[in-house]
Protein backbone atom coordinates (compact mmCIF):
# COMPACT_ATOMS: atom_id res chain seq x y z
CA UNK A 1 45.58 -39.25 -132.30
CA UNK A 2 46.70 -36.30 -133.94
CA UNK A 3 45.97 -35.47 -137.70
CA UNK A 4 48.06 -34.84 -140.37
CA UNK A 5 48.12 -31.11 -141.05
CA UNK A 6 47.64 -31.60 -144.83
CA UNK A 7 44.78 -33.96 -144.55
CA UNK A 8 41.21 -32.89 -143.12
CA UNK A 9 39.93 -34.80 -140.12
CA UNK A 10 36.64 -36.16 -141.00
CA UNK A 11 34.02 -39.21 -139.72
CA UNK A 12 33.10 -40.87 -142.79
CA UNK A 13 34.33 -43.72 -142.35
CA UNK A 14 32.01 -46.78 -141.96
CA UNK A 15 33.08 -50.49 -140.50
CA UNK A 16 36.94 -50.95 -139.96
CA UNK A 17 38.95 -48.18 -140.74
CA UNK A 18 41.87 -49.26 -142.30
CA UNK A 19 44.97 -48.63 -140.19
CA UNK A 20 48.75 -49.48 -140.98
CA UNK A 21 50.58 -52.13 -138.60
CA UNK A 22 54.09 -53.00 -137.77
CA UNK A 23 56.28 -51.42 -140.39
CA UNK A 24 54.00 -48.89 -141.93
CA UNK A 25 54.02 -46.32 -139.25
CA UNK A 26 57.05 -44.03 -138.11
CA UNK A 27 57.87 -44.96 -134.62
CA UNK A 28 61.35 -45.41 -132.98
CA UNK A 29 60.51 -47.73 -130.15
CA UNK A 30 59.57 -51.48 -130.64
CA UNK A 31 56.07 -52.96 -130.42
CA UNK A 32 55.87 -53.86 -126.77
CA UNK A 33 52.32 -55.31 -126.83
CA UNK A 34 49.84 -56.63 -129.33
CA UNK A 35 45.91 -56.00 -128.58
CA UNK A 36 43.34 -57.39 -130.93
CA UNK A 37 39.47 -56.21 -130.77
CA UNK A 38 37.48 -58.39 -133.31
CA UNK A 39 39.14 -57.11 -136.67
CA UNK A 40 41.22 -54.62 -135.14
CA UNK A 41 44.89 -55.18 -134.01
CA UNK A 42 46.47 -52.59 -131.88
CA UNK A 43 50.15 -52.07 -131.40
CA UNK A 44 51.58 -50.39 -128.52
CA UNK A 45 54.99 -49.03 -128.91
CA UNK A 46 57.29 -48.19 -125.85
CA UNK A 47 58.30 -44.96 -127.75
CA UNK A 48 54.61 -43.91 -126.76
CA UNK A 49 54.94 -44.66 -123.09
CA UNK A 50 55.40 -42.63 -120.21
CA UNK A 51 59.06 -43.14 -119.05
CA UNK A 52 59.23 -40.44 -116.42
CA UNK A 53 56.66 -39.14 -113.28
CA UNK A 54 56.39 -36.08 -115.05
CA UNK A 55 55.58 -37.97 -118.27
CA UNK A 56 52.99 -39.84 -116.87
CA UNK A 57 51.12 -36.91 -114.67
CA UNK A 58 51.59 -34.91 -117.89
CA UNK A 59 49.59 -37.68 -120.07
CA UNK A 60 46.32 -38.28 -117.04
CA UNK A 61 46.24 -34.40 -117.13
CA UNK A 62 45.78 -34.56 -121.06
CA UNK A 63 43.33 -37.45 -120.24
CA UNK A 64 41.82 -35.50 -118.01
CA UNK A 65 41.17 -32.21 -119.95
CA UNK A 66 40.37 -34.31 -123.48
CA UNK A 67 37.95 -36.04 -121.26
CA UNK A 68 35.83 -32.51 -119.53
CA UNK A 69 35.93 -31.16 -122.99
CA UNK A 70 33.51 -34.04 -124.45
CA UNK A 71 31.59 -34.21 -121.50
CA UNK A 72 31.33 -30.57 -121.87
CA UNK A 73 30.67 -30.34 -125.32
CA UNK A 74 27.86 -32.92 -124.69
CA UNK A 75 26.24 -31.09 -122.28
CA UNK A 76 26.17 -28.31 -124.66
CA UNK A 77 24.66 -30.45 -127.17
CA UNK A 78 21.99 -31.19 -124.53
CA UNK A 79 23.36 -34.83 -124.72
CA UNK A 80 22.84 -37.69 -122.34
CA UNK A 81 26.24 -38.11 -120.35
């Protein structure tokens, strides 16, 4: 998820992070599926999907990349992986 660039990214947070739902978040699309995880309710918005090929190879190559760079970085770290 990308942050804000007026706000810092930082890790402080502790137990459920408190996270907007349906209405408190700009998106144009409409909530196509509902996921919850204990206390934690996920939206998924068909704005955010992949509506092309292209699209989708586009988003498993930024998987892909996001995905080297913390094994990488773990490595690094002399982490377990």
């Amino acid at each position: 998820m990308a942050v804000h660039p007026d706000q810092q990214h930082t890790h402080n947070v502790r137990g459920d992070a408190v996270m907007y739902g349906p209405g408190h978040f700009n998106h144009k699309g409409n909530i196509v599926k509902t996921l919850k995880y204990g206390k934690t309710t996920v939206y998924i918005c068909d704005d955010s999907c992949a509506k092309t090929q292209e699209e989708e190879k586009k988003v498993l190559e930024d998987l892909r990349l996001a995905t080297w760079a913390v094994i990488n970085e773990k490595i690094e770290k002399g982490e377990k992986v």
